[in-house]
N, C-alpha and C. Protein backbone atom coordinates (compact mmCIF):
# COMPACT_ATOMS: atom_id res chain seq x y z
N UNK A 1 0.82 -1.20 0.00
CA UNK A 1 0.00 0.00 0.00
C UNK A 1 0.86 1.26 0.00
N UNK A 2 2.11 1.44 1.23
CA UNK A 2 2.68 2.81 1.05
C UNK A 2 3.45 2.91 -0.32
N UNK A 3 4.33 1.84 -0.76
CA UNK A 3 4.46 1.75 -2.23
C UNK A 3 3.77 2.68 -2.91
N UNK A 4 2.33 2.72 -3.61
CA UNK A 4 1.62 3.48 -4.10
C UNK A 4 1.31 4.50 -3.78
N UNK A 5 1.69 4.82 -2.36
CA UNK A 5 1.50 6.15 -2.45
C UNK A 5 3.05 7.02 -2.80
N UNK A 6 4.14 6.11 -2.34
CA UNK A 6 4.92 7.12 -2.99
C UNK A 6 5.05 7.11 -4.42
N UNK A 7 5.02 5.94 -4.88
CA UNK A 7 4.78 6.57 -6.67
C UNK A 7 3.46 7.55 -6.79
N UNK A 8 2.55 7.26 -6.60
CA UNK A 8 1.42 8.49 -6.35
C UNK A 8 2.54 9.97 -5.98
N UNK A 9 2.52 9.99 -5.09
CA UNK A 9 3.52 11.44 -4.60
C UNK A 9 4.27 12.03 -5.63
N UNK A 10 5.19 10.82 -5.95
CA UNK A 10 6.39 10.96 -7.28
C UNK A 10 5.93 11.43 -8.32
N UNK A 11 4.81 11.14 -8.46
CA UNK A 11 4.55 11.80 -10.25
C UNK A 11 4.14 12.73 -9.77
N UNK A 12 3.50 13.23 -8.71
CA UNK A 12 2.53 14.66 -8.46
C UNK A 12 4.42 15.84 -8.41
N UNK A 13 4.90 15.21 -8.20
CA UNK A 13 6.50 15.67 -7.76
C UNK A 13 7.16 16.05 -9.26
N UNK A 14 7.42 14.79 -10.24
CA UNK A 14 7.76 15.43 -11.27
C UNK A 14 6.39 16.25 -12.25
N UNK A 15 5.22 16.00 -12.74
CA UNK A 15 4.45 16.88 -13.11
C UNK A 15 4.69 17.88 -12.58
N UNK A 16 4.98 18.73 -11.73
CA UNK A 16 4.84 20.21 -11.37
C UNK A 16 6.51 19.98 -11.35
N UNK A 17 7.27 19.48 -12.00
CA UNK A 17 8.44 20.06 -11.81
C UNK A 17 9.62 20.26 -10.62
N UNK A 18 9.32 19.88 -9.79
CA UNK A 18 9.38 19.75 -8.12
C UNK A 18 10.76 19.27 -8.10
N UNK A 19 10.99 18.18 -8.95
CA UNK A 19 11.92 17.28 -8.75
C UNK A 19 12.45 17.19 -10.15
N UNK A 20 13.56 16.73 -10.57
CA UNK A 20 14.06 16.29 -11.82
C UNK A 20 15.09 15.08 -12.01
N UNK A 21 15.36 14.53 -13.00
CA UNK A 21 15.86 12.96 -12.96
C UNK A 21 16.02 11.84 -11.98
N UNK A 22 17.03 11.87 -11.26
CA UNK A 22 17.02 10.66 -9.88
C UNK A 22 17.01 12.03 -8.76
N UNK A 23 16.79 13.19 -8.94
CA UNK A 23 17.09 13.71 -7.36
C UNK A 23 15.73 13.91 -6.73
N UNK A 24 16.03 14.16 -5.67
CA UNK A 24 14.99 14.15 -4.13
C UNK A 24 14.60 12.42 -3.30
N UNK A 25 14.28 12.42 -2.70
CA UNK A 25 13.97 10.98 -1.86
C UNK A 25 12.77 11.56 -0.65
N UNK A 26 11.87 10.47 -0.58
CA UNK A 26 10.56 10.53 0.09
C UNK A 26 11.12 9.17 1.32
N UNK A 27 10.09 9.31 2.73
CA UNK A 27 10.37 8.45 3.24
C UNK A 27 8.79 8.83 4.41
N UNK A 28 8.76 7.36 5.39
CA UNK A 28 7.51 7.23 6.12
C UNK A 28 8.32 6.43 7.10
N UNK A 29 7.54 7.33 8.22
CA UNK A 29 7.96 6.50 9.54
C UNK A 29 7.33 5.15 10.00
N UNK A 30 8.01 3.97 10.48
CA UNK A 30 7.22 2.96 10.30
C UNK A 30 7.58 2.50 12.01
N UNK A 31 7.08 1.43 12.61
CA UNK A 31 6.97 1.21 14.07
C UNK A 31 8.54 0.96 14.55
N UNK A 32 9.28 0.67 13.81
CA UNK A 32 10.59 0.23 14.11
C UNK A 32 11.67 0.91 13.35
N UNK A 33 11.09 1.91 12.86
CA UNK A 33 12.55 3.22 11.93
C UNK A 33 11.72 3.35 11.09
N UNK A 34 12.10 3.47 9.60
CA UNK A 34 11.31 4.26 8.61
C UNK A 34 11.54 3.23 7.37
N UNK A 35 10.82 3.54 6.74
CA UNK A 35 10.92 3.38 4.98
C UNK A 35 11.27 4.49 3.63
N UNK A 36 12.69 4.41 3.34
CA UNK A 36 13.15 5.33 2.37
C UNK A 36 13.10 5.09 0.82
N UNK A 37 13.23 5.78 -0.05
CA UNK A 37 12.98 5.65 -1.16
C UNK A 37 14.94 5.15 -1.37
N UNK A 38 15.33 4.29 -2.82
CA UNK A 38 16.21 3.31 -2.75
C UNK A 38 17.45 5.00 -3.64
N UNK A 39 18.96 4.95 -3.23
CA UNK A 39 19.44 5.55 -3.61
C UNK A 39 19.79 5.87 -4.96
N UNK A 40 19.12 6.61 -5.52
CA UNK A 40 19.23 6.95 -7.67
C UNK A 40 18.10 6.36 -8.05
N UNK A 41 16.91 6.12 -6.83
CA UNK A 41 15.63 5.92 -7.72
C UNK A 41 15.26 7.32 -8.49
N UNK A 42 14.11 7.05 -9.19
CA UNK A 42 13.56 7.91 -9.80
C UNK A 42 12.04 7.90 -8.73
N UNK A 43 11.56 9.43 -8.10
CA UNK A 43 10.51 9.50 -7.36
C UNK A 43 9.16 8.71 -8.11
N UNK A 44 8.99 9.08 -9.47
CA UNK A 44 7.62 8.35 -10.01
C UNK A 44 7.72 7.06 -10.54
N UNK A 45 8.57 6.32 -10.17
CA UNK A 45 8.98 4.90 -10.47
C UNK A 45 10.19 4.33 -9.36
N UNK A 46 9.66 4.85 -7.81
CA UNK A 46 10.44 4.61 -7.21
C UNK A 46 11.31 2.84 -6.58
N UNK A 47 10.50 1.87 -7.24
CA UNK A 47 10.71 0.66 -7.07
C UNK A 47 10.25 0.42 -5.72
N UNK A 48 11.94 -0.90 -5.23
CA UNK A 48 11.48 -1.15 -4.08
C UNK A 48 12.30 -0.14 -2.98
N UNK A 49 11.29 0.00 -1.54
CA UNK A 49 11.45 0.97 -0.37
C UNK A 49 12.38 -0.05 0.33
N UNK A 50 13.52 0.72 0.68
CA UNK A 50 14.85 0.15 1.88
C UNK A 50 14.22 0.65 3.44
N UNK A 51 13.94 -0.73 4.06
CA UNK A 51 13.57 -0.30 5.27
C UNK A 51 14.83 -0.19 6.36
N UNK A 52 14.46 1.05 6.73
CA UNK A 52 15.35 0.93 7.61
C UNK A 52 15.25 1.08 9.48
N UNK A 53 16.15 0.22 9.90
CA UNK A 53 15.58 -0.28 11.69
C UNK A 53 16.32 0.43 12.38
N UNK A 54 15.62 1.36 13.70
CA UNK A 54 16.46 2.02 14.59
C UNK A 54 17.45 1.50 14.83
N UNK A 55 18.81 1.98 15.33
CA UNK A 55 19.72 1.01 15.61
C UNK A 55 20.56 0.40 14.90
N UNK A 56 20.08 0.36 14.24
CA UNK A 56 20.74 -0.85 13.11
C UNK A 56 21.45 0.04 11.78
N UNK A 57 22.68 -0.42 11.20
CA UNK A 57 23.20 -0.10 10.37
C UNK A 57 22.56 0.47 9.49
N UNK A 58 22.55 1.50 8.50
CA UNK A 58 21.97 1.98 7.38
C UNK A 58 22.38 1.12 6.13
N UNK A 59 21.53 0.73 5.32
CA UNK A 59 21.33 0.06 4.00
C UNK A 59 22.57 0.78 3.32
N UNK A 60 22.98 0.50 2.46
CA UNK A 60 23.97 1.07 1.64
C UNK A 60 23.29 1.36 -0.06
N UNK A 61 21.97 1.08 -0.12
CA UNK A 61 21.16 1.61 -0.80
C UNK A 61 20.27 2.26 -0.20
N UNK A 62 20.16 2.68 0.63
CA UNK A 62 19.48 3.59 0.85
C UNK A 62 19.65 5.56 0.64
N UNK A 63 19.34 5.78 0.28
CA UNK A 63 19.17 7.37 -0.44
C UNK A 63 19.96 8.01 0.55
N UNK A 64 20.90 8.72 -0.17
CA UNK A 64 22.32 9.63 0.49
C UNK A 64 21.47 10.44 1.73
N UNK A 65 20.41 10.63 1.85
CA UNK A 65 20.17 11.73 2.32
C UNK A 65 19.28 11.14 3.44
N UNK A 66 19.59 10.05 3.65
CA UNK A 66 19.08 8.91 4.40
C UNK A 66 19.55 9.51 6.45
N UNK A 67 20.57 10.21 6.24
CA UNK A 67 21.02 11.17 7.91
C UNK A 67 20.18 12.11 8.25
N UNK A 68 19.16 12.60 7.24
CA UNK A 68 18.16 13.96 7.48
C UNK A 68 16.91 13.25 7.75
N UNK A 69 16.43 12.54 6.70
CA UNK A 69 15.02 11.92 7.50
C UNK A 69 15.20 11.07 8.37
N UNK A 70 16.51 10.21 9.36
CA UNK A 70 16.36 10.01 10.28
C UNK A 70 16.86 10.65 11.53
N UNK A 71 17.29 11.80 11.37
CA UNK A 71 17.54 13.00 12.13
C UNK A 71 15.69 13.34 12.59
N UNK A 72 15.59 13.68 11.49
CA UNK A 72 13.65 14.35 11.55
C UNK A 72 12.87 13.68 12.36
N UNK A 73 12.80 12.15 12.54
CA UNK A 73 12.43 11.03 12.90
C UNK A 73 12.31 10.74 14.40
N UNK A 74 13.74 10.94 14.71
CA UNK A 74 14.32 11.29 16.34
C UNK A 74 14.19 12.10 16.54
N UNK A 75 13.56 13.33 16.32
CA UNK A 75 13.84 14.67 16.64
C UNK A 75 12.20 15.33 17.21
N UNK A 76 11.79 14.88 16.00
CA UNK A 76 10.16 15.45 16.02
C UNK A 76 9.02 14.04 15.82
N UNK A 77 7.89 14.97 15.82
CA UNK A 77 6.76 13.46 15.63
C UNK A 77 6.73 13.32 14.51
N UNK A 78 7.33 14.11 13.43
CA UNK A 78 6.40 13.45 12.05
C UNK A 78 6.39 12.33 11.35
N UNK A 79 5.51 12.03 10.63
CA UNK A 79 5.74 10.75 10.09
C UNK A 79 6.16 10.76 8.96
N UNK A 80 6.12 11.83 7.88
CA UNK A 80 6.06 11.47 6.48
C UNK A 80 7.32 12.56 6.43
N UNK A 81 8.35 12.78 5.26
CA UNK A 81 9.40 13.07 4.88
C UNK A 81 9.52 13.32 3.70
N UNK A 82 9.52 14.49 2.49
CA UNK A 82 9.49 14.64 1.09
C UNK A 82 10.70 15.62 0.94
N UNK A 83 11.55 14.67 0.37
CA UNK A 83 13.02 15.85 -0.71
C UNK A 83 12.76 16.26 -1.50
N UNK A 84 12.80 17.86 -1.72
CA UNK A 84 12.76 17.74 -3.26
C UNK A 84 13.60 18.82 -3.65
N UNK A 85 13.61 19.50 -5.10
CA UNK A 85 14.57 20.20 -5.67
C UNK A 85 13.82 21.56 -6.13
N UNK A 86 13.03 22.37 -5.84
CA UNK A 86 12.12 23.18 -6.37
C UNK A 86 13.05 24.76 -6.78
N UNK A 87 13.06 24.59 -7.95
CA UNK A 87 14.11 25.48 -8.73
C UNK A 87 13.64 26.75 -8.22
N UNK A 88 12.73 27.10 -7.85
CA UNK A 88 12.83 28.51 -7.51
C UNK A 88 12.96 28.66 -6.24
N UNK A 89 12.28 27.79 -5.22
CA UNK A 89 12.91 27.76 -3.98
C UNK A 89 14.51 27.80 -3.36
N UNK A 90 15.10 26.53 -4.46
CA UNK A 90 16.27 26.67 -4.44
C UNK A 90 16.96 28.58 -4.91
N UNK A 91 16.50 28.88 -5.57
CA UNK A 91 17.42 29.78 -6.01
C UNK A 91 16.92 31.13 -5.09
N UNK A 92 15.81 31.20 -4.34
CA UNK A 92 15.52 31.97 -3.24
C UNK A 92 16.57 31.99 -1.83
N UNK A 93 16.91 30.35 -1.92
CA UNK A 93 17.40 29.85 -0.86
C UNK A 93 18.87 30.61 -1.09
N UNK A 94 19.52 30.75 -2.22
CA UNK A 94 20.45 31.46 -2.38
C UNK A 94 20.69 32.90 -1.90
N UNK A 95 19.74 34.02 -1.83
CA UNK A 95 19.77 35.11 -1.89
C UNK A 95 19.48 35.41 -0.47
N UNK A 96 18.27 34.55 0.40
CA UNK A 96 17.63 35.08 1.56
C UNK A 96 18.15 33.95 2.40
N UNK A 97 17.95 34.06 3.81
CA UNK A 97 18.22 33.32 4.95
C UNK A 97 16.88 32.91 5.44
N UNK A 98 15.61 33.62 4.85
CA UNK A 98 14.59 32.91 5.79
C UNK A 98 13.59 33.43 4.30
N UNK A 99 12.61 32.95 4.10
CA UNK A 99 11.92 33.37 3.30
C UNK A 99 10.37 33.63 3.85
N UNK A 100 9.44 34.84 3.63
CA UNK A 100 8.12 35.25 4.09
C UNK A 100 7.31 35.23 2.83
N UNK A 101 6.51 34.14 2.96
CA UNK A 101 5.80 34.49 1.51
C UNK A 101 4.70 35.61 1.55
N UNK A 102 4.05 35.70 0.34
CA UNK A 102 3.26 36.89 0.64
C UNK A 102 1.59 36.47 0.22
N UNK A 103 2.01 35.34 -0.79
CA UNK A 103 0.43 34.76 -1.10
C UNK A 103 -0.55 34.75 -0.37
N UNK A 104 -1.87 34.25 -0.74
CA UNK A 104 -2.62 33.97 0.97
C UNK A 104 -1.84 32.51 1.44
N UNK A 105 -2.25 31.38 0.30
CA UNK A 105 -1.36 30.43 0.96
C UNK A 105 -0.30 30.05 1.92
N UNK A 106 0.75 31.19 1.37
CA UNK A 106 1.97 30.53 1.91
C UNK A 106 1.78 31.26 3.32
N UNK A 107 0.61 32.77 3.41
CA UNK A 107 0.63 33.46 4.82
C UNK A 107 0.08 32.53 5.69
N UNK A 108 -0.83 31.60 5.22
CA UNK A 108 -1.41 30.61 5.46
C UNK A 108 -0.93 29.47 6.43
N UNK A 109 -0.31 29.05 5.75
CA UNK A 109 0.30 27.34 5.97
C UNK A 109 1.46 27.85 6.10
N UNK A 110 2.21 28.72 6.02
CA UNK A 110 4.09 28.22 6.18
C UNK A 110 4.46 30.39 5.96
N UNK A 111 4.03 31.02 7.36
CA UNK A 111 4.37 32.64 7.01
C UNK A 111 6.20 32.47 6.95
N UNK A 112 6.86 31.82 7.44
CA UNK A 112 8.27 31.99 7.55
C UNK A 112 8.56 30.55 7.44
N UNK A 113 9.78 30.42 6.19
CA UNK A 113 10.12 29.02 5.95
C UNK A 113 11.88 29.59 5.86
N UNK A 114 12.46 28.98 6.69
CA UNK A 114 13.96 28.85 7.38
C UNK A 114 14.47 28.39 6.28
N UNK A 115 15.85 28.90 5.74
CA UNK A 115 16.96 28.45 5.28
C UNK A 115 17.93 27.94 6.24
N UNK A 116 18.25 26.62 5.42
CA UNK A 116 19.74 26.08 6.52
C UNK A 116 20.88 25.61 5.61
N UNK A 117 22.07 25.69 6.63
CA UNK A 117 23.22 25.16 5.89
C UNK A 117 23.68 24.22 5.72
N UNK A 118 24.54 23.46 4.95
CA UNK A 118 24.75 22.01 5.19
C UNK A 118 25.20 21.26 3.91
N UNK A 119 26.39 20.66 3.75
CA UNK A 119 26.35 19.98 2.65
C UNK A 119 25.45 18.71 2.56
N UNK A 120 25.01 18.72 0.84
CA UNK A 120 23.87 17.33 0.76
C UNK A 120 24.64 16.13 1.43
N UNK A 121 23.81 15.12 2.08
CA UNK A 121 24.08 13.96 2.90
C UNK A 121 24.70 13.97 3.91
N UNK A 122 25.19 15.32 4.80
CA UNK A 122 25.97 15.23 5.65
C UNK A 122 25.39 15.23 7.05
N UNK A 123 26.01 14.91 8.48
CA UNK A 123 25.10 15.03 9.40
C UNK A 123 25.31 16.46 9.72
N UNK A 124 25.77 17.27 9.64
CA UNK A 124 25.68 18.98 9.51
C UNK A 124 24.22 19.15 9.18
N UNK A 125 23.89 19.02 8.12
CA UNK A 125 22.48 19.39 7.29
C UNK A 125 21.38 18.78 8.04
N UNK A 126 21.63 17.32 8.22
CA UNK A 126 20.78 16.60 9.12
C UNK A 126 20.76 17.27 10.12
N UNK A 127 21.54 17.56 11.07
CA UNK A 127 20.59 18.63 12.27
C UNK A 127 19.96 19.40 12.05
N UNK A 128 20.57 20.61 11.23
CA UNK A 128 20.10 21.81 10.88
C UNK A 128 18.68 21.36 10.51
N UNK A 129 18.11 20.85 9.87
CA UNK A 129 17.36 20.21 8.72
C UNK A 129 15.93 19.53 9.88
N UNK A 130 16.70 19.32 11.07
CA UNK A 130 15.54 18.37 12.17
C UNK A 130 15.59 19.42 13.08
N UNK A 131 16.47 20.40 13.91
CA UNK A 131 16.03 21.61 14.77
C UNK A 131 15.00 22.64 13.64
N UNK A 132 15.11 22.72 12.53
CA UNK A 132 14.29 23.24 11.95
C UNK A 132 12.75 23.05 11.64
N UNK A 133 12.29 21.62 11.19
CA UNK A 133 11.86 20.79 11.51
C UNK A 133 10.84 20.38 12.75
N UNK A 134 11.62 20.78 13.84
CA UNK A 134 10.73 20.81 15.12
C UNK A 134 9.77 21.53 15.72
N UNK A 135 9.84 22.64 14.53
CA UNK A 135 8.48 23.46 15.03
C UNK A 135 7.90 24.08 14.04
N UNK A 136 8.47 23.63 12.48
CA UNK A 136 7.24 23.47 11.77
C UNK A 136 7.75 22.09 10.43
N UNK A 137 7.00 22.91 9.13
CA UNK A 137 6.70 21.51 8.92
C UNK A 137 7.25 21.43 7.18
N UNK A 138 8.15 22.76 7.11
CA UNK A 138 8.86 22.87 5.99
C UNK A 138 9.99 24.10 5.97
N UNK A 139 11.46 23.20 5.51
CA UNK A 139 12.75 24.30 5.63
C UNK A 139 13.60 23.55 4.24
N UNK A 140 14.32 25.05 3.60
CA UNK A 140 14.83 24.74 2.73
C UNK A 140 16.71 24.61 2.77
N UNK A 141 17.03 23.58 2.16
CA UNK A 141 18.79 23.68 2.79
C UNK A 141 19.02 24.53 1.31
N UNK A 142 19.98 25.47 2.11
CA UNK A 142 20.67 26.47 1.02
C UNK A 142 21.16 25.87 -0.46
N UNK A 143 20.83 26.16 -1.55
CA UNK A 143 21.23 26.13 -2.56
C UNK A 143 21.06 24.25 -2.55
N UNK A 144 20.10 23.51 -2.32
CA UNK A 144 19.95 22.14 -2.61
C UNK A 144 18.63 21.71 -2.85
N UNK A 145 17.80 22.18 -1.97
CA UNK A 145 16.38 21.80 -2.07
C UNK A 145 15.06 21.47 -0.53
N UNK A 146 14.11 21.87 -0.71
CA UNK A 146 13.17 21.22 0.59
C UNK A 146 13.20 20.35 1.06
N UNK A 147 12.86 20.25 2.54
CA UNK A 147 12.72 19.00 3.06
C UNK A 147 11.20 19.05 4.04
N UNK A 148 10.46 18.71 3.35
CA UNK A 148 8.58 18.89 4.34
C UNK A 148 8.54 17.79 4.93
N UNK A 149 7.64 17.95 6.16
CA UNK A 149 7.34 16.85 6.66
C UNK A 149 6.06 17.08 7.36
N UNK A 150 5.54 15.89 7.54
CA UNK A 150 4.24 16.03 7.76
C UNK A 150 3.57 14.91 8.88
N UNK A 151 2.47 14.74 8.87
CA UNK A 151 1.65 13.47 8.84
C UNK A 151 1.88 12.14 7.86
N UNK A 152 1.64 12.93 7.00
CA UNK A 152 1.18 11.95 5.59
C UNK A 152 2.26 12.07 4.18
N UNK A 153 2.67 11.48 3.78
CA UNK A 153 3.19 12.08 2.37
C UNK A 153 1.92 13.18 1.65
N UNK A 154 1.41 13.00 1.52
CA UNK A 154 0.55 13.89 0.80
C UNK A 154 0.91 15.14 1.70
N UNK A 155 1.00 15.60 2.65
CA UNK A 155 1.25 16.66 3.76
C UNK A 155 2.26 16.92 3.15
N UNK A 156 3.59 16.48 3.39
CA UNK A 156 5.10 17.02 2.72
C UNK A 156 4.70 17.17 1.49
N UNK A 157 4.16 16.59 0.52
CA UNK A 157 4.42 17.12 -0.72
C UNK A 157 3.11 18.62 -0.70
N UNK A 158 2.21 18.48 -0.15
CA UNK A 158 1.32 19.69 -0.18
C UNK A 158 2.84 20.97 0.55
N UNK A 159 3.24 20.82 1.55
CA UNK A 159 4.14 21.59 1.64
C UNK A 159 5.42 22.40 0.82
N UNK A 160 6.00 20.80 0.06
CA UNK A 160 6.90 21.19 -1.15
C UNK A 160 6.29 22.05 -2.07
N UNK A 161 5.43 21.86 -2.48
CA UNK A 161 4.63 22.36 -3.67
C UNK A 161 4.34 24.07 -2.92
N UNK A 162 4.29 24.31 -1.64
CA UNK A 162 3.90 25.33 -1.20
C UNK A 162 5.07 26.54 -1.55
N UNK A 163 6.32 25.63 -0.89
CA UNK A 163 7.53 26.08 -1.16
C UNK A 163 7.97 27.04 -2.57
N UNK A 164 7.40 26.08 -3.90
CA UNK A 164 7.79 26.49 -5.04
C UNK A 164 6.60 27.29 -5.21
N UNK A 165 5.20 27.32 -5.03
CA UNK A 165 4.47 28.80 -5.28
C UNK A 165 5.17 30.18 -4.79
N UNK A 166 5.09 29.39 -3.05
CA UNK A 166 5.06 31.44 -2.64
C UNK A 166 6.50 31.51 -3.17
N UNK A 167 7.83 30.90 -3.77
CA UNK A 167 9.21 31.50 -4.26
C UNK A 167 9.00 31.91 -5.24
N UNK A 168 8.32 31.57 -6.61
CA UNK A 168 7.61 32.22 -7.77
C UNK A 168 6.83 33.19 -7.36
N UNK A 169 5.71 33.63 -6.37
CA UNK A 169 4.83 34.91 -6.00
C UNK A 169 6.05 35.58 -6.05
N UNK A 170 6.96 35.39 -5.22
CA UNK A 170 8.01 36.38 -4.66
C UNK A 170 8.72 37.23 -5.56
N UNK A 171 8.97 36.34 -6.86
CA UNK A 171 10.08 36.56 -7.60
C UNK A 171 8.79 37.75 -9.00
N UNK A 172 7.96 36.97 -9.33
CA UNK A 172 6.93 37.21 -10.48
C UNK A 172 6.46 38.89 -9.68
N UNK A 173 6.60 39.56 -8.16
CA UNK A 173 6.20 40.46 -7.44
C UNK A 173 7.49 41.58 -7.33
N UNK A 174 8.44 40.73 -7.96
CA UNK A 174 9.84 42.12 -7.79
C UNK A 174 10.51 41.76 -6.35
N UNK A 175 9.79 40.61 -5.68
CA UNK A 175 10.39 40.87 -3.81
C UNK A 175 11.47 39.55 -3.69
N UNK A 176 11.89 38.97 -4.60
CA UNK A 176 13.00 37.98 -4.67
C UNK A 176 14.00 38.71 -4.37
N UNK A 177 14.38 39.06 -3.10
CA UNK A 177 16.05 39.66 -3.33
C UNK A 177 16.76 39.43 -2.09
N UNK A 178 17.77 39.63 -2.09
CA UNK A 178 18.46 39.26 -1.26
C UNK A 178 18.64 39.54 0.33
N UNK A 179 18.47 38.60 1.60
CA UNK A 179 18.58 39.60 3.18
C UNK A 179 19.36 39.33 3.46
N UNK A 180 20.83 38.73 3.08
CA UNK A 180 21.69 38.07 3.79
C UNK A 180 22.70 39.31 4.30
């Protein structure tokens, strides 16, 4: 069953652009650690999910970025976990340190979404990425891409997707610029 929903997720991910070739990775918390998407899958044909057990060694297929959603995991309650690459988010993430959208949406669901630092897969990012994380429910790592989390996959990706509107309002409004 969760199978289908992350291919479900995955295509809602590449249709809007969200994601592109093998990058981003989705994952779900399960009673004994989580379930990650497999390392160089493709999100809308993600195959088979590498489970992975508290405690226990990490898969060596399991998705590089496999230190952040189980950072998130230990850190906070959520259950669901969505990577993704959202080109304008990303390139917001460049200029500003925290981003305020202005839509109703994004005033909505997410008024201040945190930039953090961190190289991809490292446990640097993984903290940053889970203290961020802990008190809400979407932060972008500088110049790489979102990381939402939610309840549900459908939650993180409603979040990702939030990400790449209000950074397009921002930019399409003249207010893309730089606070650093």
């Amino acid at each position: 069953m969760q199978n289908t929903d992350f291919k479900r997720i995955g295509r809602r991910l590449f249709q809007e652009g969200l994601v592109g070739g093998n990058f981003g990775n989705m994952s779900v918390r399960t009673e004994y650690g989580y379930m990650i998407t497999r390392s160089g899958s493709y999100l809308d044909e993600p195959g088979d999910l590498i489970t992975v057990i508290t405690g226990e060694e990490t898969p060596e297929s399991a998705s590089s970025e496999y230190r952040v959603h189980e950072a998130i995991y230990q850190r906070t309650e959520h259950s669901a976990v969505v990577h993704a690459h959202p080109s304008s988010a990303v390139a917001a993430s460049l200029l500003m340190d925290r981003i305020n959208p202005i839509d109703s949406e994004g005033l909505m669901l997410c008024p201040e979404i945190t930039v953090v630092s961190g190289a991809p897969g490292t446990t640097e990012l993984a903290e940053n990425v889970a203290i961020a994380l802990h008190e809400a429910k979407l932060v972008i790592a500088r110049g790489h891409g979102t990381f939402a989390a939610g309840k549900t996959l459908d939650e993180a990706y409603l979040y990702t997707s939030l990400a790449d509107h209000s950074a397009r309002v921002l930019f399409y409004t003249g207010q893309f610029n730089a606070e650093k």
